[in-house]
Protein backbone atom coordinates (compact mmCIF):
# COMPACT_ATOMS: atom_id res chain seq x y z
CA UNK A 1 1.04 -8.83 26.43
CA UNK A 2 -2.19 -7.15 27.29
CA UNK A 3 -4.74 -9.13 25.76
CA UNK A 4 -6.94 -6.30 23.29
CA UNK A 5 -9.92 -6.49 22.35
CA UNK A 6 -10.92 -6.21 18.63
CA UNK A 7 -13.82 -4.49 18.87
CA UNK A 8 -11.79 -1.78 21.21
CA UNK A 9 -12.07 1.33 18.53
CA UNK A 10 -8.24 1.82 19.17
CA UNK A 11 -7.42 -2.01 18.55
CA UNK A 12 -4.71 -1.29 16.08
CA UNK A 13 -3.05 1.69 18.20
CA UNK A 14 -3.38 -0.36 21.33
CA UNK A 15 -1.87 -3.39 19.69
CA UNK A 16 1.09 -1.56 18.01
CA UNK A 17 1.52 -0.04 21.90
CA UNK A 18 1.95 -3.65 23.09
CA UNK A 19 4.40 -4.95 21.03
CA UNK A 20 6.52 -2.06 22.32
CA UNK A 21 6.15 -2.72 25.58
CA UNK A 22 6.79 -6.21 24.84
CA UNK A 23 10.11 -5.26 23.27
CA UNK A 24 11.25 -3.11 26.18
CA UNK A 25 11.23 -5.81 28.16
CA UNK A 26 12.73 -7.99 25.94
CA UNK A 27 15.68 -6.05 25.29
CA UNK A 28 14.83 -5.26 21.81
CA UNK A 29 12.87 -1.61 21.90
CA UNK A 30 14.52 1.37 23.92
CA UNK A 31 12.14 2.91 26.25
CA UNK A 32 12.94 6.30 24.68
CA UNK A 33 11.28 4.55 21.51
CA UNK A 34 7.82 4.64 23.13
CA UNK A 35 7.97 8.29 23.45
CA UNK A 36 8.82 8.86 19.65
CA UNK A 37 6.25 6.30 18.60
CA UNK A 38 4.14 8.62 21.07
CA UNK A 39 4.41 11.47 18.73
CA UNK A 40 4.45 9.82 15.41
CA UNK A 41 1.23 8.24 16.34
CA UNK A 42 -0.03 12.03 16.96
CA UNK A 43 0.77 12.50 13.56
CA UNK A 44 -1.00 9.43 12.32
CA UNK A 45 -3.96 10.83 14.34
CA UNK A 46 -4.17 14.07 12.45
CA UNK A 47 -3.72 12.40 8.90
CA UNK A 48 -6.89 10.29 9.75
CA UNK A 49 -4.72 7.18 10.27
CA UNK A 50 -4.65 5.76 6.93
CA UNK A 51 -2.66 6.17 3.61
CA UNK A 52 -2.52 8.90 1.41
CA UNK A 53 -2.26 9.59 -2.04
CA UNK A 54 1.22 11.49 -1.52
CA UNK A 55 2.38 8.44 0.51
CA UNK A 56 1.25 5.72 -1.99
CA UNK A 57 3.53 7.68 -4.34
CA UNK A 58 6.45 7.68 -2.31
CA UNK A 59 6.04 4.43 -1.52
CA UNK A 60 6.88 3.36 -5.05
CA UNK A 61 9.33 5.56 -5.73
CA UNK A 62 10.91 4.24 -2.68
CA UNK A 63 10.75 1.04 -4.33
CA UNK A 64 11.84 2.01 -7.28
CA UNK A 65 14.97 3.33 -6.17
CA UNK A 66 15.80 0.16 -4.22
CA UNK A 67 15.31 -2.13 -7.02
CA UNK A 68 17.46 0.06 -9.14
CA UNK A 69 20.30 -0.02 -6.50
CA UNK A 70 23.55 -2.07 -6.27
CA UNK A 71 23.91 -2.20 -2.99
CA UNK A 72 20.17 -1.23 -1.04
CA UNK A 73 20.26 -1.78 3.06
CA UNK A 74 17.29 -1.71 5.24
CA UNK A 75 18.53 -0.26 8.68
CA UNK A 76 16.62 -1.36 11.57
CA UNK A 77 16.05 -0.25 15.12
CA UNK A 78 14.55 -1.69 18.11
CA UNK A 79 10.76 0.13 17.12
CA UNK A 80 10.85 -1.04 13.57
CA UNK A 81 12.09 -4.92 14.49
CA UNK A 82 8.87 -5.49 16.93
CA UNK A 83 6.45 -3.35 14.84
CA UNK A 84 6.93 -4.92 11.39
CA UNK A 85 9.53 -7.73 11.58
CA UNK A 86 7.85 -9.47 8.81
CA UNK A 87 7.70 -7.08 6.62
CA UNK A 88 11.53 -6.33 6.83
CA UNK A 89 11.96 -9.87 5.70
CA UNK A 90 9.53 -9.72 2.75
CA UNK A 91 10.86 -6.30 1.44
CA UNK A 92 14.30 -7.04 1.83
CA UNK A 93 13.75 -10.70 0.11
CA UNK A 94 12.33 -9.14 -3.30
CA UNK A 95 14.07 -6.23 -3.55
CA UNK A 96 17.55 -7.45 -2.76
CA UNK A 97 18.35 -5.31 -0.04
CA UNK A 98 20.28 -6.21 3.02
CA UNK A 99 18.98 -5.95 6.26
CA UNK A 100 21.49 -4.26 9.31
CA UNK A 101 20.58 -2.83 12.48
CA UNK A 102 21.49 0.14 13.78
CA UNK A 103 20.61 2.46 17.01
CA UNK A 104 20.63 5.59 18.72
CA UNK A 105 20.99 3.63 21.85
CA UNK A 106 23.61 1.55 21.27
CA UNK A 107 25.38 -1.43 23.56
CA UNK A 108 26.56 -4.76 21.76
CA UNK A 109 24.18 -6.73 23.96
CA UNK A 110 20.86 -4.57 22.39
CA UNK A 111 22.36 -5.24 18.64
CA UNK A 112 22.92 -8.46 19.32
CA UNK A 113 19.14 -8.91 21.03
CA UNK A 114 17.49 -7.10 17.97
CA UNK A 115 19.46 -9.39 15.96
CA UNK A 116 18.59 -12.65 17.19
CA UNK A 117 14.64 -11.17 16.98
CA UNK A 118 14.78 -10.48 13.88
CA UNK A 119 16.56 -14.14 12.88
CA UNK A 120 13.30 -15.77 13.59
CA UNK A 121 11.58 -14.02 10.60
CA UNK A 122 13.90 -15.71 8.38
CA UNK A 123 16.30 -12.87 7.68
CA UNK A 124 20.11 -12.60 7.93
CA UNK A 125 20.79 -9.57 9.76
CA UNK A 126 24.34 -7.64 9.65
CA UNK A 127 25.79 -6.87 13.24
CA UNK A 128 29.33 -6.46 12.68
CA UNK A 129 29.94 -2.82 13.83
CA UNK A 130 33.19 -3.13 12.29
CA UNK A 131 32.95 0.74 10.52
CA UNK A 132 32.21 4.02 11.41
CA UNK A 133 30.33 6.85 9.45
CA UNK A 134 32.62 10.05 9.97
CA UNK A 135 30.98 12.88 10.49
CA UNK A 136 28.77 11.67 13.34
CA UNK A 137 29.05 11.93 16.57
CA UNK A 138 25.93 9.12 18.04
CA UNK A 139 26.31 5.65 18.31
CA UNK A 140 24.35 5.52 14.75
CA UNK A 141 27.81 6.07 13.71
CA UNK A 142 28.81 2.34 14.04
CA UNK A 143 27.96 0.13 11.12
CA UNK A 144 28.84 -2.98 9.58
CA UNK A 145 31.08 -2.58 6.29
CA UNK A 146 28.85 -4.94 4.59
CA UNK A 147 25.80 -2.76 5.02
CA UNK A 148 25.39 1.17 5.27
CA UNK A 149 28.97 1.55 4.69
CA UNK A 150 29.07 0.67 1.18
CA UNK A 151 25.16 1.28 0.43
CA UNK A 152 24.37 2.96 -2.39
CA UNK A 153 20.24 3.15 -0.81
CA UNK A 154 19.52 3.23 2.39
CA UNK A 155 15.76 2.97 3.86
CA UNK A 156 15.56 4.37 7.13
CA UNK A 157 12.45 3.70 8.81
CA UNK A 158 11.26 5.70 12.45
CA UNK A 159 14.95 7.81 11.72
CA UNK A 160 16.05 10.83 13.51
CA UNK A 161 17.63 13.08 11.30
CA UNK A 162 21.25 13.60 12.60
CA UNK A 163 22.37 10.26 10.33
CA UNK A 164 19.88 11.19 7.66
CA UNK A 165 22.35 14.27 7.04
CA UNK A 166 25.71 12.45 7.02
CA UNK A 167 24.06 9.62 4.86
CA UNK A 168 23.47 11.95 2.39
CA UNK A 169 27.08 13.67 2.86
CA UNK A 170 28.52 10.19 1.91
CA UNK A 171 26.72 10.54 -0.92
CA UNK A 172 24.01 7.51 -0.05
CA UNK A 173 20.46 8.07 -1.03
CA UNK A 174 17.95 7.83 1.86
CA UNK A 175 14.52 6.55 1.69
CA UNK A 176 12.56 7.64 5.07
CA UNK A 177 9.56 6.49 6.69
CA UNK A 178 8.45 9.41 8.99
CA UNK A 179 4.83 10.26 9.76
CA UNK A 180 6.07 13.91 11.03
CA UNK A 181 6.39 15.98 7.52
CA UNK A 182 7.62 18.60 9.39
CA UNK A 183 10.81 17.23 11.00
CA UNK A 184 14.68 17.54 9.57
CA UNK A 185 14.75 13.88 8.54
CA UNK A 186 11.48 14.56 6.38
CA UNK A 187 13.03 17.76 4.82
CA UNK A 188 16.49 15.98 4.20
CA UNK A 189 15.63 12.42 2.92
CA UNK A 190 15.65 11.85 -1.05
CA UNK A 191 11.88 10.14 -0.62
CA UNK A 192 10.27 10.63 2.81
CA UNK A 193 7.04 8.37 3.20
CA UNK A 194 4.90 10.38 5.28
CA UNK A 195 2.80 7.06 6.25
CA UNK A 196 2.47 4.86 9.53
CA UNK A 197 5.20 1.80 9.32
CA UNK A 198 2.95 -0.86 9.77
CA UNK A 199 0.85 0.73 6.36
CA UNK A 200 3.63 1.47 4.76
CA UNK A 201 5.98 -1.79 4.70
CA UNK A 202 2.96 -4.02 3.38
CA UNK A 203 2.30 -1.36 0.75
CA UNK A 204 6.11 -1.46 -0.45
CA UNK A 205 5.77 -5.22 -0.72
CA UNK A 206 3.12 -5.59 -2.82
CA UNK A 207 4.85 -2.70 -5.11
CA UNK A 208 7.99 -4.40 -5.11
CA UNK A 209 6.34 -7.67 -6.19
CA UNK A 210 4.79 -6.03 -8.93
CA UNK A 211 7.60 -3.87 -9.66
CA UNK A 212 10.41 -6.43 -9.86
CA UNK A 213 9.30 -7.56 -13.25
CA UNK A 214 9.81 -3.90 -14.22
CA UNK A 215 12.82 -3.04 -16.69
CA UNK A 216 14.86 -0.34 -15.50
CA UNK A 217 13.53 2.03 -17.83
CA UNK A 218 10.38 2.14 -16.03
CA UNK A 219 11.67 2.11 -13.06
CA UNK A 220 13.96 5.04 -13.71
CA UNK A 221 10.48 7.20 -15.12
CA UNK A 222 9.04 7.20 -11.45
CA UNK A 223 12.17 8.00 -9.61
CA UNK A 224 12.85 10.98 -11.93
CA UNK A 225 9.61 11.79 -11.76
CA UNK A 226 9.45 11.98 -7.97
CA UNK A 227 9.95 15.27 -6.12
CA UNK A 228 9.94 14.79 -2.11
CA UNK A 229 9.34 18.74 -1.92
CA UNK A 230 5.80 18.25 -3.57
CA UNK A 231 5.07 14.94 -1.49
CA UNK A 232 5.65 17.06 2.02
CA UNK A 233 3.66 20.18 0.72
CA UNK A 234 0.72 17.49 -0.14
CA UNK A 235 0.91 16.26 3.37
CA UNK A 236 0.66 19.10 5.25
CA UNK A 237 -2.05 20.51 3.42
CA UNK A 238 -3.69 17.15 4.16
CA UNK A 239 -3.40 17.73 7.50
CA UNK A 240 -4.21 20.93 7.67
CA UNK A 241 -7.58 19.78 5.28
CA UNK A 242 -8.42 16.66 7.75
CA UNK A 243 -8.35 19.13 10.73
CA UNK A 244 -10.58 22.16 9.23
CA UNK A 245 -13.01 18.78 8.31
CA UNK A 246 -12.80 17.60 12.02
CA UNK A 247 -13.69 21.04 13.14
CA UNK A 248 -16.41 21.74 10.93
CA UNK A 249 -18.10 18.19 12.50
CA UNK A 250 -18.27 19.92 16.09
């Protein structure tokens, strides 16, 4: 990888950048993936590229929900294994979840290539492909009956929203990280965390270690509590605040 460095004003951008290219040519990120990182880091630009309020607070309902599920899945793809593979690990450790990948652009070899990536972080990672999620047409139809099948929670991190839908039609909940309020996973998703990954994971682990301790009382407050309607309106007004504060500084 390109060596950065960190007194470059775009160090973390730049850095992010590289581990994507670094997972193209490992096998592991799609090089469609760099163009949808493209525009969520456009997003990330025009929030001011840190986190909100209105993300902070979907970030423990997100939480919330997950350590009040039976069966919670992380579902990864080949952006979200090189960005935060760490993360994944600690997350899915303390709130129970299981941890299965699953792709847009799908061939055994590429599961099977995220998989053994992900293994290093000390994580077991469900591969079987052994189910399908009717109602879909994509390859994101093929999941292991172990995982998303029989999830009851489902985060989706960097998602497109044509699963999103069907999730939700199988009657799943779906927790999504997506810095683009605007888009159809956003608008669909039970709790959308309007937030860059690599803020957001850390965030939800430090939550969930709190939270764990919680009884499920408490937990249940913030989840009823929590409406995703509210959270998007808050970020685009954000937005639309940060730019008017941008232009007013010309």
């Amino acid at each position: 990888m390109t060596e950065i460095p960190r007194t470059h004003p775009r160090y973390l951008s730049l850095t992010m950048r590289e581990r994507l290219v670094e997972g193209v040519r490992l096998g592991v990120t799609a090089m469609q993936g760099l163009i949808a990182h493209g525009r969520g880091e456009a997003f990330d630009y025009i929030l001011g590229e840190k986190t909100r309020d209105f993300a902070l607070k979907a970030e423990r309902a997100a939480v919330a929900m997950m350590l009040l599920a039976k069966h919670p899945v992380i579902s990864v793809n080949g952006n979200a294994a090189v960005l935060v593979p760490a993360d994944i690990a600690r997350l899915s450790k303390v709130v129970g979840a299981k941890v299965e990948v699953n792709v847009f652009h799908y061939s055994p070899e590429r599961v099977e290539k995220i998989k053994n990536y992900l293994e290093k972080f000390g994580m077991e990672v469900l591969t079987a492909c052994d189910a399908v999620l009717e109602g879909l047409e994509s390859a994101r139809r093929i999941v292991d009956s172990r995982g998303i099948y029989v999830a009851d929670v489902v985060l989706v991190p960097l998602e497109d929203g044509d699963r999103c839908e069907i999730l939700k039609k199988h009657g799943k909940k779906v927790i999504a990280i997506d810095l683009n309020p605007l888009s159809r996973t956003s608008r669909m998703a039970d709790i959308t965390i309007v937030d860059n990954i690599v803020r957001a994971l850390p965030n939800m682990v430090r939550m969930a270690e709190e939270m764990k301790e919680w009884d499920r009382e408490g937990l249940e407050k913030i989840v009823e509590r929590y409406d995703n309607s509210e959270v998007l309106a808050e970020a685009v007004r954000e937005i639309k605040e940060h730019l008017e504060k941008v232009a007013d500084e010309f």
